[in-house]
C-alpha atoms as a PDB file:
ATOM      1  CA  UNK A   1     -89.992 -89.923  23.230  1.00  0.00           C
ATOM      2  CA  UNK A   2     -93.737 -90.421  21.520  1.00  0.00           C
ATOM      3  CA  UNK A   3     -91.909 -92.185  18.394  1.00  0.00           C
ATOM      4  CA  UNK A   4     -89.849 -95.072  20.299  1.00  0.00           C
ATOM      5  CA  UNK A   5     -93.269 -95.645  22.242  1.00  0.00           C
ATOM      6  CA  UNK A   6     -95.417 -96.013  19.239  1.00  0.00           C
ATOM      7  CA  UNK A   7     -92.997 -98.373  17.418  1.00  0.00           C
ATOM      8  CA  UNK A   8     -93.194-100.624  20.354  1.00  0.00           C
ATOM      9  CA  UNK A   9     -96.811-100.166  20.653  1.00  0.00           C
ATOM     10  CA  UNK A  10     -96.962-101.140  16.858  1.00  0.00           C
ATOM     11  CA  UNK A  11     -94.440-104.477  17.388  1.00  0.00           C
ATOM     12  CA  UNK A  12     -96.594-105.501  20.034  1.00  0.00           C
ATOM     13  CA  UNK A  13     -99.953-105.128  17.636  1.00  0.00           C
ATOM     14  CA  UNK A  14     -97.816-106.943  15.212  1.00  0.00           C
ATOM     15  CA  UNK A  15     -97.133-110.118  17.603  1.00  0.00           C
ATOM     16  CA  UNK A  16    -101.218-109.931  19.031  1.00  0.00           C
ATOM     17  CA  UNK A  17    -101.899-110.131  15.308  1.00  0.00           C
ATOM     18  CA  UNK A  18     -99.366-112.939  14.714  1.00  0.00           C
ATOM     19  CA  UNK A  19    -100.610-114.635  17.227  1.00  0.00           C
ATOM     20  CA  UNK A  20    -104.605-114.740  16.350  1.00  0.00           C
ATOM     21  CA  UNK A  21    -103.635-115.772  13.167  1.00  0.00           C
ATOM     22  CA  UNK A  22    -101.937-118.818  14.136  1.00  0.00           C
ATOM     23  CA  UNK A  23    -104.411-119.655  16.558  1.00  0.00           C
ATOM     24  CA  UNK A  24    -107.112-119.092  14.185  1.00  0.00           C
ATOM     25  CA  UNK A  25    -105.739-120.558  10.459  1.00  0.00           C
ATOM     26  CA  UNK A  26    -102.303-122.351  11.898  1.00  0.00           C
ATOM     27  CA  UNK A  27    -102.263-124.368   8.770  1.00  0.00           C
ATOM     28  CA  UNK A  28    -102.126-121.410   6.753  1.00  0.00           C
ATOM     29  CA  UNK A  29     -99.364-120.635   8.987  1.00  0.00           C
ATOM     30  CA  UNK A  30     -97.479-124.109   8.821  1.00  0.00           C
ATOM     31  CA  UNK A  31     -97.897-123.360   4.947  1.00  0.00           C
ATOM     32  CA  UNK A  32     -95.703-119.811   4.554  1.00  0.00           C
ATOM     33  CA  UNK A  33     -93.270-121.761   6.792  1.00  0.00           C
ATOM     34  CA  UNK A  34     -93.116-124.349   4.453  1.00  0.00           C
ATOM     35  CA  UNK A  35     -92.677-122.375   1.011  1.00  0.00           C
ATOM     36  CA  UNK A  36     -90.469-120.077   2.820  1.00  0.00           C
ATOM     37  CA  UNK A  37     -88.022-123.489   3.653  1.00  0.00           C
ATOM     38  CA  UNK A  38     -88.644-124.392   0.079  1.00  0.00           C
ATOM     39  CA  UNK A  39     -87.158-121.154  -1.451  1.00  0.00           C
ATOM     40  CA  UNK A  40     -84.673-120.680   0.898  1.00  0.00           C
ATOM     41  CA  UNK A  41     -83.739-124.225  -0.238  1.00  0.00           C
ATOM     42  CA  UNK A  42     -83.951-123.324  -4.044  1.00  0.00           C
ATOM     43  CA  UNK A  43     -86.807-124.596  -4.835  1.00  0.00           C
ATOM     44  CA  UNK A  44     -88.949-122.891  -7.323  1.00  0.00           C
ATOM     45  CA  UNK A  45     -92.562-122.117  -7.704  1.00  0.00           C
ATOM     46  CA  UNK A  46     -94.329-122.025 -10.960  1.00  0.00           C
ATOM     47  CA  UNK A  47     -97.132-122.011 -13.362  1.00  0.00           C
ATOM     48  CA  UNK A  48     -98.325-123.914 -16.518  1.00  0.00           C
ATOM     49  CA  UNK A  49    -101.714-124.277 -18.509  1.00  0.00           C
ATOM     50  CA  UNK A  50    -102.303-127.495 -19.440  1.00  0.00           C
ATOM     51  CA  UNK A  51    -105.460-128.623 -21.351  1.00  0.00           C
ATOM     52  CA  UNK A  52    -106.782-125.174 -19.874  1.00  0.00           C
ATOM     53  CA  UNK A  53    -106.167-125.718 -16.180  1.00  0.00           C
ATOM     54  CA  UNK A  54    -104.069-123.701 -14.445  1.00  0.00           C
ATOM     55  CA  UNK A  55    -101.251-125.933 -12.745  1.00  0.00           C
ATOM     56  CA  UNK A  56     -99.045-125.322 -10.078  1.00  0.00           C
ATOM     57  CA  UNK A  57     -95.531-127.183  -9.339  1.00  0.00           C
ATOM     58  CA  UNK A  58     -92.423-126.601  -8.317  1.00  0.00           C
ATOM     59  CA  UNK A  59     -88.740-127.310  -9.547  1.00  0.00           C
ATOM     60  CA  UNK A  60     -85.292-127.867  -7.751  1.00  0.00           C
ATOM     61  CA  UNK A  61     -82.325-128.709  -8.994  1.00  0.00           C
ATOM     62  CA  UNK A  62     -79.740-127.825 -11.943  1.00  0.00           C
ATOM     63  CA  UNK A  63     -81.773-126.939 -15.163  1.00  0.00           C
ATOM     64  CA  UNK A  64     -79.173-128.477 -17.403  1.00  0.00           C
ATOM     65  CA  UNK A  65     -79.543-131.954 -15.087  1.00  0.00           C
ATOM     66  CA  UNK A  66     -81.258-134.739 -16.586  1.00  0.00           C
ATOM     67  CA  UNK A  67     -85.195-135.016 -15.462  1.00  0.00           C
ATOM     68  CA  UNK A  68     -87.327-136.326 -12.210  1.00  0.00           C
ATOM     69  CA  UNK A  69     -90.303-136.216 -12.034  1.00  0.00           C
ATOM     70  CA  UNK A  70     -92.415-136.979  -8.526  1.00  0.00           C
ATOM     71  CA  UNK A  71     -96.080-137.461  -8.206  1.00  0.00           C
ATOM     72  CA  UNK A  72     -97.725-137.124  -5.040  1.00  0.00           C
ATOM     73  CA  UNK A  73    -100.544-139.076  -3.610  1.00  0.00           C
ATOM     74  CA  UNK A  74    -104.745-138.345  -2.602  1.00  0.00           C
ATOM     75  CA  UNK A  75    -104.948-135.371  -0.642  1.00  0.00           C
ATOM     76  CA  UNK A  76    -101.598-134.267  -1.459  1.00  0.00           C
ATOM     77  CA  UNK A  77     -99.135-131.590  -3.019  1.00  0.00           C
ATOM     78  CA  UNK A  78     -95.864-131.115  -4.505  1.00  0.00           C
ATOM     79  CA  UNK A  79     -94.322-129.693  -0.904  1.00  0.00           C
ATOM     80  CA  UNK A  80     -94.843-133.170   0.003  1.00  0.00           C
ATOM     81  CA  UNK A  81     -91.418-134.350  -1.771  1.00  0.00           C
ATOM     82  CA  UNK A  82     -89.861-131.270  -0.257  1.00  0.00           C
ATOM     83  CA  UNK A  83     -87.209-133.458   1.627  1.00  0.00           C
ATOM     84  CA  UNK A  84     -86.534-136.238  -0.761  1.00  0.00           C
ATOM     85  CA  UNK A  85     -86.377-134.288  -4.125  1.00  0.00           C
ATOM     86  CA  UNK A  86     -83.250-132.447  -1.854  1.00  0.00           C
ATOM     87  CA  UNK A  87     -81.365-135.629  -2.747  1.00  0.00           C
ATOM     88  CA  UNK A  88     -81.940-135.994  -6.096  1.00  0.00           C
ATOM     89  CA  UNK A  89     -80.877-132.207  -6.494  1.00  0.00           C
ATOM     90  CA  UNK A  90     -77.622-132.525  -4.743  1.00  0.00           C
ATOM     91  CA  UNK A  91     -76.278-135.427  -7.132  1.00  0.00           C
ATOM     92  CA  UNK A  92     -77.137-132.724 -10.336  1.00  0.00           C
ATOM     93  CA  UNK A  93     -81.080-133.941 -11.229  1.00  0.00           C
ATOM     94  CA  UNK A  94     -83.737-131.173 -11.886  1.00  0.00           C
ATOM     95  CA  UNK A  95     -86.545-132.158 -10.025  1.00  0.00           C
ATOM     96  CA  UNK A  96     -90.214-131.395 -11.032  1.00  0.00           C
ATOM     97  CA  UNK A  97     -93.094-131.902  -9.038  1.00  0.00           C
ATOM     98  CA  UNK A  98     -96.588-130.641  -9.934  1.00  0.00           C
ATOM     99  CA  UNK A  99     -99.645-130.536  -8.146  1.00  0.00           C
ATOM    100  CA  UNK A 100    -102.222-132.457  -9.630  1.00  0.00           C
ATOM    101  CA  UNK A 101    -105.506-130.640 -10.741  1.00  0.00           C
ATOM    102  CA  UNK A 102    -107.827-130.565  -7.274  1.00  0.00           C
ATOM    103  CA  UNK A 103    -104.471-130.314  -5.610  1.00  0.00           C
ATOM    104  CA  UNK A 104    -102.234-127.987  -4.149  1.00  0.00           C
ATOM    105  CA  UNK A 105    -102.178-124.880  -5.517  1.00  0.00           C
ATOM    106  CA  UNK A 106    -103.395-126.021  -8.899  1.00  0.00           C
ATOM    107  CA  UNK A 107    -106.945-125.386 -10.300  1.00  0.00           C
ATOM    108  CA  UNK A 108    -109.792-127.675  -8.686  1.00  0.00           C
ATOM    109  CA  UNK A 109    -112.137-127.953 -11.674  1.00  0.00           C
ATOM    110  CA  UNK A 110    -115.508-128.699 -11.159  1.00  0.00           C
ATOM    111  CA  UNK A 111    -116.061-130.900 -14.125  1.00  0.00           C
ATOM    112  CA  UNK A 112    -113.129-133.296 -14.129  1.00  0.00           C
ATOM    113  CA  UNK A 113    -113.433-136.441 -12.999  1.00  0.00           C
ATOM    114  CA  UNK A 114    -109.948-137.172 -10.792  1.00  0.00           C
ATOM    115  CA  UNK A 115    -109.909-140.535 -12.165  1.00  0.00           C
ATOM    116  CA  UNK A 116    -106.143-142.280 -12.190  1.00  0.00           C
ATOM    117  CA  UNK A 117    -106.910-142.453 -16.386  1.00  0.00           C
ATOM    118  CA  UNK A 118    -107.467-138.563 -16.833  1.00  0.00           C
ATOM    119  CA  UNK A 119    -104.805-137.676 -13.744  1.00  0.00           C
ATOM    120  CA  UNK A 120    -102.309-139.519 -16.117  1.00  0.00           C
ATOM    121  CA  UNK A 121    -103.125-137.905 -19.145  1.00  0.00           C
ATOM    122  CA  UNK A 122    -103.004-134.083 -17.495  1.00  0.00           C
ATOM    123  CA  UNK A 123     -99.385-135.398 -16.382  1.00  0.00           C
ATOM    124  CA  UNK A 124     -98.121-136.170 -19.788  1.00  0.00           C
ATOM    125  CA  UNK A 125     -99.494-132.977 -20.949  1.00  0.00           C
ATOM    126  CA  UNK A 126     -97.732-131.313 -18.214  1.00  0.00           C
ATOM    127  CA  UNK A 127     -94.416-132.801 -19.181  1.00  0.00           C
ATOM    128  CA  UNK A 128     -95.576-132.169 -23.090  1.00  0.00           C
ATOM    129  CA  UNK A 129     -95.705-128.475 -22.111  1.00  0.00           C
ATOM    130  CA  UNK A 130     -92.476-127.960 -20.277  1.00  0.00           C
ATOM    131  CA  UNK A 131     -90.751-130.046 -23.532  1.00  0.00           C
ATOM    132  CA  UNK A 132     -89.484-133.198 -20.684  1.00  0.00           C
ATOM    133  CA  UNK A 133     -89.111-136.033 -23.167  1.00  0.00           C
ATOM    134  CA  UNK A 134     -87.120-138.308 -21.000  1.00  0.00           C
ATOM    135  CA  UNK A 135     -87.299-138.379 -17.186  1.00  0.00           C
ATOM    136  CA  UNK A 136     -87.102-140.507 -14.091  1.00  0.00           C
ATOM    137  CA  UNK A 137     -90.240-140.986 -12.821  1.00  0.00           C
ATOM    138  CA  UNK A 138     -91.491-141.501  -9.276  1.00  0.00           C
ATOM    139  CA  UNK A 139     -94.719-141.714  -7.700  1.00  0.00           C
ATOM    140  CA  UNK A 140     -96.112-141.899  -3.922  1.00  0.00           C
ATOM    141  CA  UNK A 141     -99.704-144.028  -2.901  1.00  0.00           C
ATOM    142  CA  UNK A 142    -102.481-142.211  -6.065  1.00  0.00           C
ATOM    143  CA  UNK A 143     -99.110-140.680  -7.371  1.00  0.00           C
ATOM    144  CA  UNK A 144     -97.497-144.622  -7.762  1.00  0.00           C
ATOM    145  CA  UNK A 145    -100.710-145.180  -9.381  1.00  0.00           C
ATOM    146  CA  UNK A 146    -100.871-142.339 -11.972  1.00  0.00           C
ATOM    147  CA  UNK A 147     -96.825-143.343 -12.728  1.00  0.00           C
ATOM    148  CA  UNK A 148     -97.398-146.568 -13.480  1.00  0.00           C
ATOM    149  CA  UNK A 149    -100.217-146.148 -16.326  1.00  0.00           C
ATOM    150  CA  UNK A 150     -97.261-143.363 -17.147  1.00  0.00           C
ATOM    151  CA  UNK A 151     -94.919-145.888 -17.647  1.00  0.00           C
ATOM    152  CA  UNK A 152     -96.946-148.528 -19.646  1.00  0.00           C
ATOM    153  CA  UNK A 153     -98.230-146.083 -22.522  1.00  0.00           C
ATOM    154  CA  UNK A 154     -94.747-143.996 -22.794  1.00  0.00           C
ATOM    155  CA  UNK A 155     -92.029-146.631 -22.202  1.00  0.00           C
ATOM    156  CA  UNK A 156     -89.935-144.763 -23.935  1.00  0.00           C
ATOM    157  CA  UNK A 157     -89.867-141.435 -21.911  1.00  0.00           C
ATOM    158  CA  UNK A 158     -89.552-143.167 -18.818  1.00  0.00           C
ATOM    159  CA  UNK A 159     -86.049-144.212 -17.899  1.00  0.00           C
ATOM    160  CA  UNK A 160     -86.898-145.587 -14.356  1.00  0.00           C
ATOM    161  CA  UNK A 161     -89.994-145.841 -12.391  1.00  0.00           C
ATOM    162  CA  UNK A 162     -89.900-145.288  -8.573  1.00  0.00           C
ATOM    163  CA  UNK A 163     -93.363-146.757  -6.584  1.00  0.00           C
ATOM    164  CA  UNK A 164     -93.532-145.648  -3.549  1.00  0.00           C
ATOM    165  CA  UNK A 165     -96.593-147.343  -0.664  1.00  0.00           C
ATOM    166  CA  UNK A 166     -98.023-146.898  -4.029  1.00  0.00           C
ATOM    167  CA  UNK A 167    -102.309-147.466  -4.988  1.00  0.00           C
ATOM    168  CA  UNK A 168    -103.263-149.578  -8.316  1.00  0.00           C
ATOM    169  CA  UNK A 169    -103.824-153.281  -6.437  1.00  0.00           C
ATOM    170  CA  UNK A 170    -107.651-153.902  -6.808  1.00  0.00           C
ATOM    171  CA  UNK A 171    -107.780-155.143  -3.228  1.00  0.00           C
ATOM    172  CA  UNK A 172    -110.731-153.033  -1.375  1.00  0.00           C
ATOM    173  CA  UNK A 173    -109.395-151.025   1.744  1.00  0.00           C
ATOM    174  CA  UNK A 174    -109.531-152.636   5.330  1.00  0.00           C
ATOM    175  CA  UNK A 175    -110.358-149.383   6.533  1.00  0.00           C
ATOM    176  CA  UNK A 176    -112.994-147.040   6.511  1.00  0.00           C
ATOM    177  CA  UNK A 177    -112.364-144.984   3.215  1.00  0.00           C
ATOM    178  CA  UNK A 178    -114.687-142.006   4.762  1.00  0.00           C
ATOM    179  CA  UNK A 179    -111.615-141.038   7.155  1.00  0.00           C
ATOM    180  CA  UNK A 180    -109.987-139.544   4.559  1.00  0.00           C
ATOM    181  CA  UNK A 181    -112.104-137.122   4.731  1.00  0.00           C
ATOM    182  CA  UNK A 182    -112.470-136.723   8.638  1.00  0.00           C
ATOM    183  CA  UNK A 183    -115.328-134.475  10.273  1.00  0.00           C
ATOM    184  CA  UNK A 184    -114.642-134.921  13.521  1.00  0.00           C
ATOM    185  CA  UNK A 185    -111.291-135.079  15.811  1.00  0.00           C
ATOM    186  CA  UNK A 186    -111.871-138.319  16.548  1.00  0.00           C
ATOM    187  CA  UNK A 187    -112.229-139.302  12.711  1.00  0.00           C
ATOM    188  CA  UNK A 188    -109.174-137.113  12.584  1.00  0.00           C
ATOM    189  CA  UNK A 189    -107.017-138.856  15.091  1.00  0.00           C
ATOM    190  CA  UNK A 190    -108.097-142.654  13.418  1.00  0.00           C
ATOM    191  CA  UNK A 191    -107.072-141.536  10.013  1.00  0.00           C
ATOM    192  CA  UNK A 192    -103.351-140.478  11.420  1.00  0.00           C
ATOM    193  CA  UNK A 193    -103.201-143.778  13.438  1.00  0.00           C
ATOM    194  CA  UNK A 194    -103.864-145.661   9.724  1.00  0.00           C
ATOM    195  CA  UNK A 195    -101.123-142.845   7.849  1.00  0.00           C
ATOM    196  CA  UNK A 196     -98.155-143.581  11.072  1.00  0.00           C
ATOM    197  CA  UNK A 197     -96.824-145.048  13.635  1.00  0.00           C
ATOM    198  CA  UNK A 198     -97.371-143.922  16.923  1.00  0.00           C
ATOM    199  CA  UNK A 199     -98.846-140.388  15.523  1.00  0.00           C
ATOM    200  CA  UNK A 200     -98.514-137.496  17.916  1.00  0.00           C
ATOM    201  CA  UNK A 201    -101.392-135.965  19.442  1.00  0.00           C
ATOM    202  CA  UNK A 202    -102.717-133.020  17.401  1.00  0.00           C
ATOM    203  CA  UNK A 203    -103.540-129.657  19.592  1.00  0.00           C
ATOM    204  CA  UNK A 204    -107.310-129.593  19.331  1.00  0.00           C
ATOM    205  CA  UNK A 205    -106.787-125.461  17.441  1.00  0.00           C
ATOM    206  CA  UNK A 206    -104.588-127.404  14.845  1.00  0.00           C
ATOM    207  CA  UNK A 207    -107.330-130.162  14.778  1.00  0.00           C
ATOM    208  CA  UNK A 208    -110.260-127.906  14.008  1.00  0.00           C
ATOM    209  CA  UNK A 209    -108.165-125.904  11.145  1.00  0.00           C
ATOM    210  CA  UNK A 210    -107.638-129.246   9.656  1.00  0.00           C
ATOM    211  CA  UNK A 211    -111.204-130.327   9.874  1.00  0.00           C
ATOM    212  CA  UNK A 212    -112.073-127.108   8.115  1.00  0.00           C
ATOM    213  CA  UNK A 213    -109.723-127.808   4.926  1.00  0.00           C
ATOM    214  CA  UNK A 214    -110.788-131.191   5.127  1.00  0.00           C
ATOM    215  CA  UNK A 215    -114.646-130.130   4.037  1.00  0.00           C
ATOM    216  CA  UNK A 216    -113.243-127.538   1.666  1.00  0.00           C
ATOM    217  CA  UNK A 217    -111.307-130.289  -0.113  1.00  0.00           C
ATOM    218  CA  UNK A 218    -113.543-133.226   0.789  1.00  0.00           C
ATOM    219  CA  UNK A 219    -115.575-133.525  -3.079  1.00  0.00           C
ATOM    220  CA  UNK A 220    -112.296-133.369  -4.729  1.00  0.00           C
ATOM    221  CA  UNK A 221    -111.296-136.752  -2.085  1.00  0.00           C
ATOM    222  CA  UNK A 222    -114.534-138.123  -2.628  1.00  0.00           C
ATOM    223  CA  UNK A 223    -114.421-137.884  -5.873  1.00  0.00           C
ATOM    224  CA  UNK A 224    -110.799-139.436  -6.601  1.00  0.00           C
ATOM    225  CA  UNK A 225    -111.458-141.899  -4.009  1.00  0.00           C
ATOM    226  CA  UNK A 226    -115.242-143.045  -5.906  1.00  0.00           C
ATOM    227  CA  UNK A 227    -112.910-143.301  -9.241  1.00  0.00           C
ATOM    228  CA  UNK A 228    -110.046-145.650  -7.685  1.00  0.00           C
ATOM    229  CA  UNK A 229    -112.649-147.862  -5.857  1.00  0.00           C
ATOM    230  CA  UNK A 230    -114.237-148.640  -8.935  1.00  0.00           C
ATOM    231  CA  UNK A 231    -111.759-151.179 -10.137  1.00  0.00           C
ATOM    232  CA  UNK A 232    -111.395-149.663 -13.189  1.00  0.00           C
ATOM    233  CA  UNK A 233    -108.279-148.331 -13.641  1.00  0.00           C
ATOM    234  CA  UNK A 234    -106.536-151.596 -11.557  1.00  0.00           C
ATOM    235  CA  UNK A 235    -102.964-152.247 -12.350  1.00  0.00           C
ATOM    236  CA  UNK A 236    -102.531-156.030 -12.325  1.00  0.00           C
ATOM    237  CA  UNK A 237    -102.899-156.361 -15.967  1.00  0.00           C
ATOM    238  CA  UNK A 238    -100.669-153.170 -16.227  1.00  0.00           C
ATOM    239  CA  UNK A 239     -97.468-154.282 -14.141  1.00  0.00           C
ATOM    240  CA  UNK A 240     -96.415-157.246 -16.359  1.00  0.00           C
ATOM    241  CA  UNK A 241     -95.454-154.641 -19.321  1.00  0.00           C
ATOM    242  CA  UNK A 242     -93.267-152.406 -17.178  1.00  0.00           C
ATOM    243  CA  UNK A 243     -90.165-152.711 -19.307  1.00  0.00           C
ATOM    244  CA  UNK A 244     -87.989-150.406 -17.193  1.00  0.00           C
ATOM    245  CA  UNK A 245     -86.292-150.944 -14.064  1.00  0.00           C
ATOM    246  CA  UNK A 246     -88.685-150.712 -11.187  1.00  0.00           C
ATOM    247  CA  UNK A 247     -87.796-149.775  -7.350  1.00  0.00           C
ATOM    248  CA  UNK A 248     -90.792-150.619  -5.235  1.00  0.00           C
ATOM    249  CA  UNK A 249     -90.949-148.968  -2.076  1.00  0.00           C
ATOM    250  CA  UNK A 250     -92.667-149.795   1.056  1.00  0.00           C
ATOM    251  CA  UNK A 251     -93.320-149.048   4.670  1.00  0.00           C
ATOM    252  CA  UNK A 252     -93.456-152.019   6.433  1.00  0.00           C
ATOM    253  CA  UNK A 253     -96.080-150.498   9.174  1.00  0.00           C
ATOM    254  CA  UNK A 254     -97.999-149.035   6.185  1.00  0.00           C
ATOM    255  CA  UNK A 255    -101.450-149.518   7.524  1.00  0.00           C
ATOM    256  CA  UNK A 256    -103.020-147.509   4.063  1.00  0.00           C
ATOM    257  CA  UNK A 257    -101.682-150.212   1.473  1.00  0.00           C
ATOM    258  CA  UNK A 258    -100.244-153.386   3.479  1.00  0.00           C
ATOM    259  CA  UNK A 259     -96.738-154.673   2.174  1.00  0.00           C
ATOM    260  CA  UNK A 260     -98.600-157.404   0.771  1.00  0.00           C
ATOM    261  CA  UNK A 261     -99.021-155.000  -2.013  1.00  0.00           C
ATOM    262  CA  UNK A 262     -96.214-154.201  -2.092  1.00  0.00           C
ATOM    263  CA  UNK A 263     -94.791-157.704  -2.679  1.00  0.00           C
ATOM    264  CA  UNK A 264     -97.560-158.329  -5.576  1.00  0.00           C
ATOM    265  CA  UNK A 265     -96.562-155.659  -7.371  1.00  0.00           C
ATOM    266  CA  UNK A 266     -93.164-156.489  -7.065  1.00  0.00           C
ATOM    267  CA  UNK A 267     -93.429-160.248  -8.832  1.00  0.00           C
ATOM    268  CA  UNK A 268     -95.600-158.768 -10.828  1.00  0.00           C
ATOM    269  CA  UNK A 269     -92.938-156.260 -12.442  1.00  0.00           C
ATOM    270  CA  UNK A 270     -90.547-158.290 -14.702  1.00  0.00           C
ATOM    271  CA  UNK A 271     -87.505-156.015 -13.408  1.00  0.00           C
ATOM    272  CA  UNK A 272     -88.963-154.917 -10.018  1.00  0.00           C
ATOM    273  CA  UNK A 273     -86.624-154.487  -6.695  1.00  0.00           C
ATOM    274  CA  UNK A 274     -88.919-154.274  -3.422  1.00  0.00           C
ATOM    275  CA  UNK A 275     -87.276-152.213  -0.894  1.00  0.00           C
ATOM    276  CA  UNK A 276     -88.866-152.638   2.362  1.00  0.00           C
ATOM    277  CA  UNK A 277     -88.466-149.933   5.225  1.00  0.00           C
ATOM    278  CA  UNK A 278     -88.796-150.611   8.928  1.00  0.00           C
ATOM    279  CA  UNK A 279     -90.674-148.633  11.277  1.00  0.00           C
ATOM    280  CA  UNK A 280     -92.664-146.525   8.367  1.00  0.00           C
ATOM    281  CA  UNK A 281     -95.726-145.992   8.149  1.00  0.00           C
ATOM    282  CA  UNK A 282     -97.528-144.385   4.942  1.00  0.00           C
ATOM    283  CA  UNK A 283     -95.801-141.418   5.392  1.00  0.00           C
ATOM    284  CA  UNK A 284     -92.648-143.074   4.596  1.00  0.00           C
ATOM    285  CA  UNK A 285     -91.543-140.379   1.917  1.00  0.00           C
ATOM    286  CA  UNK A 286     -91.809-137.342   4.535  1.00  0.00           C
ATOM    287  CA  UNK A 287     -91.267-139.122   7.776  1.00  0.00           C
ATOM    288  CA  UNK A 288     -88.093-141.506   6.934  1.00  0.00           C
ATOM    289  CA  UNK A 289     -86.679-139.417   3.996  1.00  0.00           C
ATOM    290  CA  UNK A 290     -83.260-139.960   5.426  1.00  0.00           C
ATOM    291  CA  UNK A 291     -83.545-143.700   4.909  1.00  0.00           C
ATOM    292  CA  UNK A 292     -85.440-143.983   1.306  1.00  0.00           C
ATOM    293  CA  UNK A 293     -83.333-140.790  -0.106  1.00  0.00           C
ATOM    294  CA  UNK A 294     -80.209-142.492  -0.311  1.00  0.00           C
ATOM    295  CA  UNK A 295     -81.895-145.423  -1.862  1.00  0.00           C
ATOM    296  CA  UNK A 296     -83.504-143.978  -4.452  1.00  0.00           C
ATOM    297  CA  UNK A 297     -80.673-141.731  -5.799  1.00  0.00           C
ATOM    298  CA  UNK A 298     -78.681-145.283  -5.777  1.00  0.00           C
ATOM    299  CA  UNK A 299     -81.372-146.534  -7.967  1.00  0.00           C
ATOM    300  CA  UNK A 300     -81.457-143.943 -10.372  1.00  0.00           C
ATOM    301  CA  UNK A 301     -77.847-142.973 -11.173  1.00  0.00           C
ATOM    302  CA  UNK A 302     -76.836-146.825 -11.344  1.00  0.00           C
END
């Protein structure tokens, strides 16, 4: 009779325990849920050194397929392209997509200087490393940006270049560039209004775990974000030499990089295709992955 009553008694700590936790780190929570979709999915989690950082990414897909390779954006990860690297996969590509050092799960050096230029170069060496000569490559907002200096200096390993609401115009923000890293809910609750339409309201427990990543990450941010504002690294002069096909991608309620961008880059690129998408916001490659997925494996296997 005691045992029954102590198992329940133990099921129930379990659950109490369960429950603090997710009250008190939910994104740590909304994280194992994540991976756990990920591998149940087949995706893969590794582990590469690469100019002696540690880097993280993961990999989905056929290993005998030919190459992607998808490059998130500021503040970012690989799980990002969780639902659109599922289409690539199903028509026989392998997918690859690292986190970028200060990223993810990769190592957050303190003396590098997250600059587009040196983000680009520890992405070739990541592709150097895992022996990738040719790929597809695709990049989302600081990701677009990194592809496309990618592109110009290794024309030859890139086969097609996806840009998705992607940075590189040297057109200063509209917005206040200290909400990306918010301190305060309110803060919080502006930068989602600039990153989606109609954003839902964020439970103030979620709101506070956020805040508290937020200042963890925040000099890595700052730092990337000081880099990109300079102007140095702008792509104007860069887009005219794209020799590959080039699908532009763009949320037409993108509020982060206006589809004005989007259309520069586009006449910019001598074989660019602008593909505009309505109703998305920045977001666009997590929150309307069932309207650019189709699209892009079009793009890529035609």
């Amino acid at each position: 009779m005691k045992r029954p009553r102590i198992s329940r008694i133990i099921a129930l700590l379990l659950v109490v325990l369960a429950g603090v936790w997710f009250w008190a780190r939910p994104l740590s929570f909304f994280n194992q849920y994540i991976h756990l979709r990920g591998w149940l999915d087949g995706t893969e989690s590794r582990w590469v050194e690469v100019d002696g950082y540690r880097i993280h990414y993961n990999v989905l897909g056929p290993n005998s397929g030919p190459s992607v390779v998808l490059v998130h954006g500021l503040g970012g990860r690989a799980e990002d392209w969780q639902k659109l690297s599922a289409y690539f996969a199903r028509v026989g590509y392998h997918v690859y997509m690292p986190d970028l050092p200060g990223f993810g799960r990769s190592d957050k050096p303190k003396d590098f200087s997250y600059s587009v230029r040196d983000q680009a170069a520890i992405l070739v060496g990541f592709l150097d490393e895992l022996g990738v000569e040719q790929f597809e490559l695709g990049g989302w907002s600081m990701g677009g940006w990194i592809a496309q200096r990618v592109a110009v200096k290794y024309p030859d390993r890139v086969r097609r270049l996806i840009l998705i609401d992607s940075a590189g115009i040297a057109e200063y923000p509209a917005w206040d560039t200290r909400l990306f890293t918010p301190t305060t809910p309110a803060e919080l609750d502006e930068l989602n209004a600039l990153l989606m339409p109609n954003p839902p309201s964020v439970p103030g427990f979620i709101a506070r775990d956020m805040l508290r990543v937020s200042k963890q990450n925040a000099w890595v941010v700052q730092r990337s974000l000081k880099a990109m504002l300079s102007g140095h690294d702008a792509s104007e002069d860069m887009l005219p030499w794209l020799k590959m096909p080039v699908l532009v991608v763009w949320g037409d309620e993108d509020h982060i990089f206006p589809l004005s961008q989007g259309e520069k880059m586009q006449r910019l690129i001598p074989e660019g295709k602008l593909e505009r998408f309505a109703g998305c916001g920045h977001l666009a490659p997590e929150q309307c992955a069932s309207q650019i997925g189709p699209k892009l494996v079009e793009f890529v296997i035609h």
